[in-house]
Protein backbone atom coordinates (compact mmCIF):
# COMPACT_ATOMS: atom_id res chain seq x y z
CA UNK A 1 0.00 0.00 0.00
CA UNK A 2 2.68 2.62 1.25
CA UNK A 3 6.12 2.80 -0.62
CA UNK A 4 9.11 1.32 0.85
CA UNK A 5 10.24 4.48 3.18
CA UNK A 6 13.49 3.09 3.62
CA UNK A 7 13.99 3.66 0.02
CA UNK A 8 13.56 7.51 0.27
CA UNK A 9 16.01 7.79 3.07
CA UNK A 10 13.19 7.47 5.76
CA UNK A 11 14.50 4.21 7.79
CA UNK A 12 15.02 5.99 11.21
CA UNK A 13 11.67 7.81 11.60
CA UNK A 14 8.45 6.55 13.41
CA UNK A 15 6.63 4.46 10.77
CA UNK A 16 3.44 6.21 11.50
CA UNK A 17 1.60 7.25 8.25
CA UNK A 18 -1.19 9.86 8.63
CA UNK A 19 -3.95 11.43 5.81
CA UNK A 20 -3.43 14.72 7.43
CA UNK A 21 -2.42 17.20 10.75
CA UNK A 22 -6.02 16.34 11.86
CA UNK A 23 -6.02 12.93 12.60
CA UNK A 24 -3.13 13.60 14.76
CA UNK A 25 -4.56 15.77 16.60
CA UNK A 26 -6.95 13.73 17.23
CA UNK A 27 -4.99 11.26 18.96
CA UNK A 28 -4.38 14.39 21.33
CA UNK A 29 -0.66 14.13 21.83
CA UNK A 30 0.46 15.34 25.17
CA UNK A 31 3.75 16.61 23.25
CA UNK A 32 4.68 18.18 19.78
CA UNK A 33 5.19 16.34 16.61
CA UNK A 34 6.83 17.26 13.85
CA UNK A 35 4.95 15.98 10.70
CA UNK A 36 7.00 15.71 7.83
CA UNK A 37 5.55 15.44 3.96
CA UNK A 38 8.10 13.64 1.75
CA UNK A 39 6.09 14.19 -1.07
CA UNK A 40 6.59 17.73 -0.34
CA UNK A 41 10.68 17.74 -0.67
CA UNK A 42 10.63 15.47 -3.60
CA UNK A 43 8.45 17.55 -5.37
CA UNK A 44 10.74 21.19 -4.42
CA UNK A 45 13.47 18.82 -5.70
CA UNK A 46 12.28 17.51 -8.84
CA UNK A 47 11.16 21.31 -9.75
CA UNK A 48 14.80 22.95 -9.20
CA UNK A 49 16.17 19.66 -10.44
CA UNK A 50 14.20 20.03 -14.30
CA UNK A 51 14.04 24.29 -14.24
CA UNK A 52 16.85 25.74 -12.78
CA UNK A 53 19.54 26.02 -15.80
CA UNK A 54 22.29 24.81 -14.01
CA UNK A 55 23.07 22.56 -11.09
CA UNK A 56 21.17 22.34 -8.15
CA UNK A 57 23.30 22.19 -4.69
CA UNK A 58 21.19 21.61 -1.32
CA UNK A 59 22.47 23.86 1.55
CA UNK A 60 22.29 20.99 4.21
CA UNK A 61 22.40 23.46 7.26
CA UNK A 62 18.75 24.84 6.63
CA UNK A 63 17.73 20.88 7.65
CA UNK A 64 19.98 18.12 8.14
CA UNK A 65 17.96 15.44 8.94
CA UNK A 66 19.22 11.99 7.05
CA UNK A 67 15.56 11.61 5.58
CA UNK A 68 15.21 14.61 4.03
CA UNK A 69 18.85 13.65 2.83
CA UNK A 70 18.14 10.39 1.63
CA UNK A 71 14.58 12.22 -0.07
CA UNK A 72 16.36 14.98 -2.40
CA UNK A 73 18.77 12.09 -3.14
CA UNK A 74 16.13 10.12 -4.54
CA UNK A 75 14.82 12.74 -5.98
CA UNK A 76 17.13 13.97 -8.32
CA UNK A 77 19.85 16.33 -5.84
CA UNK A 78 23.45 14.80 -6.52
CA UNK A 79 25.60 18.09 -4.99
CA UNK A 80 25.08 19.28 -1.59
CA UNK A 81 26.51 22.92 0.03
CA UNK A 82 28.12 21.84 2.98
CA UNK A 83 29.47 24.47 5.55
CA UNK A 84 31.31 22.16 8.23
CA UNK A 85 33.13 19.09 8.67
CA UNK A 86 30.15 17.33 10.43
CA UNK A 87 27.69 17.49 8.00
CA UNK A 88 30.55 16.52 5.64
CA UNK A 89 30.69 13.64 7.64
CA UNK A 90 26.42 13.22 7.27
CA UNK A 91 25.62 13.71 4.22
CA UNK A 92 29.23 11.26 2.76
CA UNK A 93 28.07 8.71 5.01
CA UNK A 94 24.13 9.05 4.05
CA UNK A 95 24.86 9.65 0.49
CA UNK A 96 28.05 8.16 -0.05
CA UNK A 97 27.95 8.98 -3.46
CA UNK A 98 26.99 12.39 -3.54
CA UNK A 99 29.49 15.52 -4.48
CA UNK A 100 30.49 17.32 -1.46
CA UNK A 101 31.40 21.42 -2.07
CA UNK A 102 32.87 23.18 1.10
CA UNK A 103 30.99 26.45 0.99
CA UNK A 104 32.06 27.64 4.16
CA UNK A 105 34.22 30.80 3.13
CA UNK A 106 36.38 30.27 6.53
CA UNK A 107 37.06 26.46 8.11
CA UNK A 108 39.32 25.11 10.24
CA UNK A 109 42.56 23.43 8.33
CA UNK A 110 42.04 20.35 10.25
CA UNK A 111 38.28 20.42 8.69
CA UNK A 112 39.65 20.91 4.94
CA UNK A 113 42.37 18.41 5.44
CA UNK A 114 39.60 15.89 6.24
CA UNK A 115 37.18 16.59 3.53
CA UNK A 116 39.19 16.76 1.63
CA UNK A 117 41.92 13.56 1.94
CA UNK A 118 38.88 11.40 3.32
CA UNK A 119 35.77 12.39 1.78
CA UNK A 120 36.67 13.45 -1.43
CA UNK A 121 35.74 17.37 -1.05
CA UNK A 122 37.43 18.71 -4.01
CA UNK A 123 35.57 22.15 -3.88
CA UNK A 124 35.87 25.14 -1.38
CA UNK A 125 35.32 28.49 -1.37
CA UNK A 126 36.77 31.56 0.41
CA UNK A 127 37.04 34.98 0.48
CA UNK A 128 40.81 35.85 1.47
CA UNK A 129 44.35 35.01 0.57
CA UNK A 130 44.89 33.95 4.27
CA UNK A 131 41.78 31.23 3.30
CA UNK A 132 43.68 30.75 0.04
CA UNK A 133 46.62 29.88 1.42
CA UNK A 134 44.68 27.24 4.70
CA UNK A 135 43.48 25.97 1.71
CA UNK A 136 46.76 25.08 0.01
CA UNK A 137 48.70 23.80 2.78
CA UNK A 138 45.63 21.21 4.11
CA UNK A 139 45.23 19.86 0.67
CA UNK A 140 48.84 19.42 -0.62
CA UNK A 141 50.68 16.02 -0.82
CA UNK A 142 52.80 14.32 1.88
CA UNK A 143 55.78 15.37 -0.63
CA UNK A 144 54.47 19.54 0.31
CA UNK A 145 53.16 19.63 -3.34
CA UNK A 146 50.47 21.55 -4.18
CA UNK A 147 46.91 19.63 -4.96
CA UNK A 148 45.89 20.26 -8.61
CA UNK A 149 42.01 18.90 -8.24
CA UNK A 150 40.46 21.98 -6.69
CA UNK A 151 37.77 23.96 -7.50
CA UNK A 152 38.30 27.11 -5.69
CA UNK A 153 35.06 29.84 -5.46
CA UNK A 154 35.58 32.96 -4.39
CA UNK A 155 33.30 34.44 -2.50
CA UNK A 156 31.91 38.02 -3.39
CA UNK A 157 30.02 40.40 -1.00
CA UNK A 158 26.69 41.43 -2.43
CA UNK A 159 23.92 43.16 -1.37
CA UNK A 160 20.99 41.82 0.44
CA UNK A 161 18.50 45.07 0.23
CA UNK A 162 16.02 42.99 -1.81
CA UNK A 163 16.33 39.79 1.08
CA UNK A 164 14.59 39.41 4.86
CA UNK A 165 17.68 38.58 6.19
CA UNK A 166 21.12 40.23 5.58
CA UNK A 167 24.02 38.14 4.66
CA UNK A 168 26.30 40.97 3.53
CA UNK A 169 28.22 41.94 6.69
CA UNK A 170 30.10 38.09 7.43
CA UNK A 171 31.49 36.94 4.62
CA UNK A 172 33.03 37.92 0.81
CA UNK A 173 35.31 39.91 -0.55
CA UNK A 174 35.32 43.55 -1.11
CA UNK A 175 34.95 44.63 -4.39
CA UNK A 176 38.50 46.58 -4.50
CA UNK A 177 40.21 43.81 -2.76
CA UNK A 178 38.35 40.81 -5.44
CA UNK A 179 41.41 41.58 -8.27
CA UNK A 180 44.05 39.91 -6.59
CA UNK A 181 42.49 37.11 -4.76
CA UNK A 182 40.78 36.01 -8.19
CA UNK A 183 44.16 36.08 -9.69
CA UNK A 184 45.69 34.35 -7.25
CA UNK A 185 43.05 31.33 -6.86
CA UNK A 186 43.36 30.95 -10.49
CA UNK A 187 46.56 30.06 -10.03
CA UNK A 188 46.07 27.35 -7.46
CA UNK A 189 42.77 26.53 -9.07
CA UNK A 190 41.97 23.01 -11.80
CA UNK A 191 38.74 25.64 -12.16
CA UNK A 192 38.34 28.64 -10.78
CA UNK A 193 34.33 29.84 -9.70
CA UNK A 194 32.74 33.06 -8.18
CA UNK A 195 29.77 32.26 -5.61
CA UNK A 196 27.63 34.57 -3.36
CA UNK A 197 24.80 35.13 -1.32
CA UNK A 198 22.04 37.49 -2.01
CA UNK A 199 20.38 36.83 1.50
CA UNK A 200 18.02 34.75 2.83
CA UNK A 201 14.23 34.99 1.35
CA UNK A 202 14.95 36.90 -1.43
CA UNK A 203 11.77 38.78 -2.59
CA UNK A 204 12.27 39.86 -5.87
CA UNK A 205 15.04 38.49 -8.73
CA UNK A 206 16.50 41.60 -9.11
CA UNK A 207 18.62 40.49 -6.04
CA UNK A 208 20.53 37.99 -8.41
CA UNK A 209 20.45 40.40 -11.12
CA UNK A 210 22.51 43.00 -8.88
CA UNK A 211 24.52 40.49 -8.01
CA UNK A 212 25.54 39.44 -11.26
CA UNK A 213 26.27 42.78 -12.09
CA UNK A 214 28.96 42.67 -9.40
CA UNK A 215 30.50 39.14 -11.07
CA UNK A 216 30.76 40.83 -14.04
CA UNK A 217 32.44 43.63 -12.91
CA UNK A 218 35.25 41.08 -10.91
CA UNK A 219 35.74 39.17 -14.18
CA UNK A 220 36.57 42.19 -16.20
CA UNK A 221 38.72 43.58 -13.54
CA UNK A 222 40.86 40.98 -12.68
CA UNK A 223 40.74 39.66 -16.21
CA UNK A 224 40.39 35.40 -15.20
CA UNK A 225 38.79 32.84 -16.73
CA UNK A 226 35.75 31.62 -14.68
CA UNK A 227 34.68 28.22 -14.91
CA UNK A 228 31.92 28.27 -12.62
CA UNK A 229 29.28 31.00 -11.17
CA UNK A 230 27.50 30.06 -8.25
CA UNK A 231 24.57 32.21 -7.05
CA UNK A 232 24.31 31.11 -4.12
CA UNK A 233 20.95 30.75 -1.78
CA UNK A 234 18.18 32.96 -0.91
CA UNK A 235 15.63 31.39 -3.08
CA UNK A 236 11.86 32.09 -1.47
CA UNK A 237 9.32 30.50 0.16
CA UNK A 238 5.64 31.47 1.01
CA UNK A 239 4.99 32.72 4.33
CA UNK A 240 2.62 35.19 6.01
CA UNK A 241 3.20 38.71 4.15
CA UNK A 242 5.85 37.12 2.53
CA UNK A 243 4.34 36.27 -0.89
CA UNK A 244 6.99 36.14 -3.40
CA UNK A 245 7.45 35.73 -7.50
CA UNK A 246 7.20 32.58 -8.70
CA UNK A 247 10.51 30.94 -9.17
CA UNK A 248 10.61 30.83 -12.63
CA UNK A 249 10.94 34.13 -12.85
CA UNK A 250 14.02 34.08 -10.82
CA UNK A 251 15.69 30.82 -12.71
CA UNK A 252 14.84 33.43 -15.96
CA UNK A 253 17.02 36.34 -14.54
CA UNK A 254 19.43 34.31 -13.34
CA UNK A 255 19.81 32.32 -16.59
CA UNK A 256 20.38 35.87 -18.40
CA UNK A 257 22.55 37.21 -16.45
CA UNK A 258 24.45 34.40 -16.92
CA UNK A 259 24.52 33.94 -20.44
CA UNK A 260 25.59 37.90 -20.47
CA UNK A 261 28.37 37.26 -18.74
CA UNK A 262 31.98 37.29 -20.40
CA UNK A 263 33.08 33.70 -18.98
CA UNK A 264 33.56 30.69 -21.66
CA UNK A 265 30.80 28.32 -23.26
CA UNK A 266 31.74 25.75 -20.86
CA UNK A 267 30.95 27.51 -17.92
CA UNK A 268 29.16 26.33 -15.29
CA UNK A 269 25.48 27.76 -13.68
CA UNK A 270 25.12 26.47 -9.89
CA UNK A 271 22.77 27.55 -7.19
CA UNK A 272 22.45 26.33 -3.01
CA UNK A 273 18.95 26.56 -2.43
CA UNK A 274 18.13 25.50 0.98
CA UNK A 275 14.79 27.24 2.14
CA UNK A 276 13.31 26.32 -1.25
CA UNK A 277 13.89 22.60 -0.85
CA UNK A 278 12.91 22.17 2.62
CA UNK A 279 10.21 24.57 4.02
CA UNK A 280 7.26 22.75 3.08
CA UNK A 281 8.83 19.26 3.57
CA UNK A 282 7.77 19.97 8.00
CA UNK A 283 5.55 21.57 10.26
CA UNK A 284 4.85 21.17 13.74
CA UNK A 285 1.57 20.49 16.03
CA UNK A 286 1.27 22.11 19.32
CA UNK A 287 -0.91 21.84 22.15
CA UNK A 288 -2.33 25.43 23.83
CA UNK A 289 -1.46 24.95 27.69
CA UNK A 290 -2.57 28.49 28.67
CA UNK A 291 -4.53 31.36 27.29
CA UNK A 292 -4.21 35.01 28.92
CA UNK A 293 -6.27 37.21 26.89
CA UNK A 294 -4.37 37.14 23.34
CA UNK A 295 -1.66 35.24 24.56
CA UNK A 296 -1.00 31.69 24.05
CA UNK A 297 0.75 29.24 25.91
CA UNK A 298 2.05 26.22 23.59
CA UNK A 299 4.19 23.58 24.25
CA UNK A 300 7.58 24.63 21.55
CA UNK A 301 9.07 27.59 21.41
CA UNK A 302 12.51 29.43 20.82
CA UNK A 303 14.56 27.26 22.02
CA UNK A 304 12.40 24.41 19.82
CA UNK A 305 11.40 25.10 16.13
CA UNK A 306 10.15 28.24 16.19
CA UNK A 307 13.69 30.08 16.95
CA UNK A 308 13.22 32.36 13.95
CA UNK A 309 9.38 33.40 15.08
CA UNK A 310 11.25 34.38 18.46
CA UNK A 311 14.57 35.89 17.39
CA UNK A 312 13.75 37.39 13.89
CA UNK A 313 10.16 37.79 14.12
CA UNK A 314 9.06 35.54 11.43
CA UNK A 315 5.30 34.69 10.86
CA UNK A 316 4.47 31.22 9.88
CA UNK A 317 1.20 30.19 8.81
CA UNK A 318 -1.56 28.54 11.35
CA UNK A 319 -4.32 26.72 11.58
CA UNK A 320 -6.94 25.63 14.67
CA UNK A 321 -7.09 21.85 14.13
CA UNK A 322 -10.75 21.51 15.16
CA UNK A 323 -13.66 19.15 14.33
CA UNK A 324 -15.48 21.05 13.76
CA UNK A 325 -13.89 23.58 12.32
CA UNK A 326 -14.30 26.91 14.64
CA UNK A 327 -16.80 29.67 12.68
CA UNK A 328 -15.60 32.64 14.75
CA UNK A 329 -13.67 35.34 13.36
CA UNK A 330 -9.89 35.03 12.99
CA UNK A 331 -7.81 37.35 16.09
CA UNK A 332 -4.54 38.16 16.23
CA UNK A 333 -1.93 36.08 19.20
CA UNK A 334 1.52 35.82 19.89
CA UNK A 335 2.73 33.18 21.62
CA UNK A 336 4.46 32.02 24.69
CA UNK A 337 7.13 28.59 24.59
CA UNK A 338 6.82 26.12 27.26
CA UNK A 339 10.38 26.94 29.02
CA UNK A 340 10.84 29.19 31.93
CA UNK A 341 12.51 32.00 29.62
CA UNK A 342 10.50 35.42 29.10
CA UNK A 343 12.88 35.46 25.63
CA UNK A 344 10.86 32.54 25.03
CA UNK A 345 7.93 34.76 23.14
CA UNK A 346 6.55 34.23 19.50
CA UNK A 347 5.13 37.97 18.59
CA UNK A 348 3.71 37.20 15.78
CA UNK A 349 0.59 37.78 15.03
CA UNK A 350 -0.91 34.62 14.77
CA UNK A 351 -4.19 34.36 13.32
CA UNK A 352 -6.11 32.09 14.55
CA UNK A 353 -10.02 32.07 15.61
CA UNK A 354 -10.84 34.35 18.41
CA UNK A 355 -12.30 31.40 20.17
CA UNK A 356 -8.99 29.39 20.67
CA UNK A 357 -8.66 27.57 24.17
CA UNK A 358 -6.64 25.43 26.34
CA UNK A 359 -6.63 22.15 24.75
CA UNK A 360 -6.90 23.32 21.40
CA UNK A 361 -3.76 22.11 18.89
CA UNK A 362 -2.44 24.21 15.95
CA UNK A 363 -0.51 23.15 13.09
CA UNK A 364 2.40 25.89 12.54
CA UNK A 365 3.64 25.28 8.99
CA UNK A 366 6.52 25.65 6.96
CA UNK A 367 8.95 24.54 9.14
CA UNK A 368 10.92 22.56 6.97
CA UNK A 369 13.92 25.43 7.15
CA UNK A 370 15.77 26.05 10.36
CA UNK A 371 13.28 24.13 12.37
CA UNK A 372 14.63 21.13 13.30
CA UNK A 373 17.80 22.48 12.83
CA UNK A 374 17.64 25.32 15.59
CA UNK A 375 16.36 22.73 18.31
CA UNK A 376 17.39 22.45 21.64
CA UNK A 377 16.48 20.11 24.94
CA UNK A 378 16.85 23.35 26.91
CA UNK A 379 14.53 23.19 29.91
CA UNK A 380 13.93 19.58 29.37
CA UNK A 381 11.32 20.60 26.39
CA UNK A 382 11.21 19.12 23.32
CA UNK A 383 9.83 16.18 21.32
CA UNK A 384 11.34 13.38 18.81
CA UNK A 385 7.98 12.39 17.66
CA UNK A 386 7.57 12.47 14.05
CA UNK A 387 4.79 11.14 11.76
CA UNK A 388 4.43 10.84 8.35
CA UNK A 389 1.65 12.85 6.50
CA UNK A 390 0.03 12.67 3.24
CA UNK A 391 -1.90 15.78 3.04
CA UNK A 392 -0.19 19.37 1.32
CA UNK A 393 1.86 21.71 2.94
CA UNK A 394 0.15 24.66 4.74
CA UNK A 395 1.64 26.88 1.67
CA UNK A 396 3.83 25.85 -1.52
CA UNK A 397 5.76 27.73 -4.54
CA UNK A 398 5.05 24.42 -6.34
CA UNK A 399 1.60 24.36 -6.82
CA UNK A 400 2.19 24.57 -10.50
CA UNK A 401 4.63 22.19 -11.04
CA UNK A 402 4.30 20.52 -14.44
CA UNK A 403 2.94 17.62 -15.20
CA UNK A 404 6.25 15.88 -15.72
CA UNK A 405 7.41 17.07 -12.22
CA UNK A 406 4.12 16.30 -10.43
CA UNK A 407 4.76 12.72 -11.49
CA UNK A 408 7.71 12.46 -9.98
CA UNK A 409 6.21 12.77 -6.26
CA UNK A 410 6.69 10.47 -3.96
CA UNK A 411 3.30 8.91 -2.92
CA UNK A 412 3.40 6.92 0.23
């Protein structure tokens, strides 16, 4: 009846297999669960997979979990943006035959000596000469001699005026200082690439077409042959006042830009979605503990999956799971985690129906991103129950998928 789940990477998790959110809450768990949809991730894979015009690369740190591993796998993924020696050592040992890149513009030399001598990490990028030259030293022979297998992608800062969350101020290199570190990894380089990161939920493409503007600009300057542009993350997904493009608009800029470019025919087009790939694979059910006026008590929180509703404000969708269904008007909440931290807040606002109540559950979706990953046991809270769903994600980018890509999802 179901498919084989150990087949789509899905061996370690509860067997439980569910229609929909409902029927677990039903069951009235006393703690959260985590559904997860792998129909969901196969289908975000099979989409960038068949429309982006170049390779897609998974960013494992937006979820790291060995199923969803094992799902994109299966469903087309074969590179994966890795940014530390342990999930190196994940995804070589749960995809053994995956490529590995190093993305990480600044690592440890004891972490590059290991990807790269035991895990076959031939790509890394950077965005120094002092990175260069770690580089260099933790990939060269016994014999001192230099490796001559590396791709080498040199990180550029861009803007992220057009993303929700900055990643300009960390990492890449200054566009006065980009001359002489491209010339230099050229040297050392087999191929030489420029990557970089537009920020995270990027709401319009002209992010990537800014960006691009800024490789070409570093090509011409330093006057190098580029074998490989690499745009990075920061592809969308849908959340509450956060309705972007759809994504074939951005794979069209992007694909533009690129051909514009003054690089050789055999370049190559990547991209590191993360977000993209993963939000709508999870969400979470919670249990309301307490209400005090527009304020609700749930049982996760900030130091659980919903780190980025606490920290960074985000709004994720919600949804009273009710039989039946509540027919008061929707109110606006915030929400309180179940530890003993005042930090430990959800602003919001949540809509839900003004009649919520103790008891109640509510499915917070789109948690596929950062979720899981951002989890702690802090204050003994916290849950490893997972189940299995059939039903669709609380909001999707995909809805539109062709035919040919809609057949490709994995029905359990």
């Amino acid at each position: 009846m179901h498919k084989d789940h150990r087949a789509l990477g899905l061996a370690t998790i509860n067997s439980t297999v569910a229609s929909s959110a409902i029927d677990i809450a039903k069951t009235q768990p006393v703690q959260p669960v985590t559904l997860i949809r792998p129909h969901a991730a196969a289908r975000a894979a099979r989409y960038f997979v068949e429309k982006f015009p170049g390779r897609t690369m998974y960013a494992v740190k937006a979820n790291p979990s060995l199923e969803l591993i094992g799902i994109l796998w299966e469903s087309g993924v074969t590179h994966f943006d890795v940014a530390s020696l342990a999930e190196v050592r994940l995804v070589a040992k749960t995809a053994p035959e995956a490529t590995l890149c190093f993305m990480h513009p600044v690592k440890a030399e004891e972490a590059i000596r290991e990807a790269y001598r035991d895990h076959g990490v031939r790509t890394f990028s950077l965005d120094s000469v002092e990175e260069l030259d770690k580089i260099m030293r933790a990939t060269s022979d016994d014999d001192g001699a230099d490796a001559t297998d590396l791709t080498l992608c040199v990180r550029l800062r861009v803007s992220s005026e057009h993303s929700k969350l900055s990643l300009a101020s960390k990492f890449g290199v200054a566009p006065h200082e980009a001359k002489e570190l491209l010339f230099r990894a050229r040297q050392a380089a087999d191929a030489l690439g420029i990557c970089f990161h537009v920020g995270s939920q990027a709401m319009t493409p002209q992010a990537y077409a800014d960006a691009m503007e800024r490789v070409r600009a570093a090509i011409v300057e330093a006057a190098v042959t580029v074998d490989v542009v690499d745009v990075g993350g920061g592809f969308p997904s849908v959340y509450p006042g956060m309705e972007p493009p759809a994504l074939d608009l951005y794979f069209d800029t992007i694909h533009r830009a690129f051909e514009s470019l003054p690089i050789s025919y055999s370049a190559e087009l990547w991209a590191e979605p993360g977000r993209a790939l993963c939000a709508e694979y999870s969400s979470l059910i919670v249990r309301v503990e307490k209400r005090r006026g527009n304020e609700l008590y749930i049982n996760d929180g900030a130091y659980g999956a919903l780190f980025d509703a606490a920290h960074i404000g985000w709004r994720f969708p919600v949804t009273l799971l009710r039989e039946p269904q509540s027919t008061v008007r929707d109110h606006p909440f915030s929400f309180y985690g179940p530890t003993c931290d005042d930090l430990d807040h959800m602003a919001g606002p949540f809509e839900l129906p003004a009649d919520v109540r103790a008891g109640d559950y509510i499915e917070i979706g789109m948690l596929g991103a950062y979720g899981s990953a951002m989890r702690t046991a802090f204050n003994g809270f916290g849950s490893d129950e997972t189940v299995i769903v059939e039903d669709e994600p609380m909001a999707t980018l995909y809805a539109d998928a062709p035919a040919e890509v809609a057949s490709n999802v994995v029905k359990l």
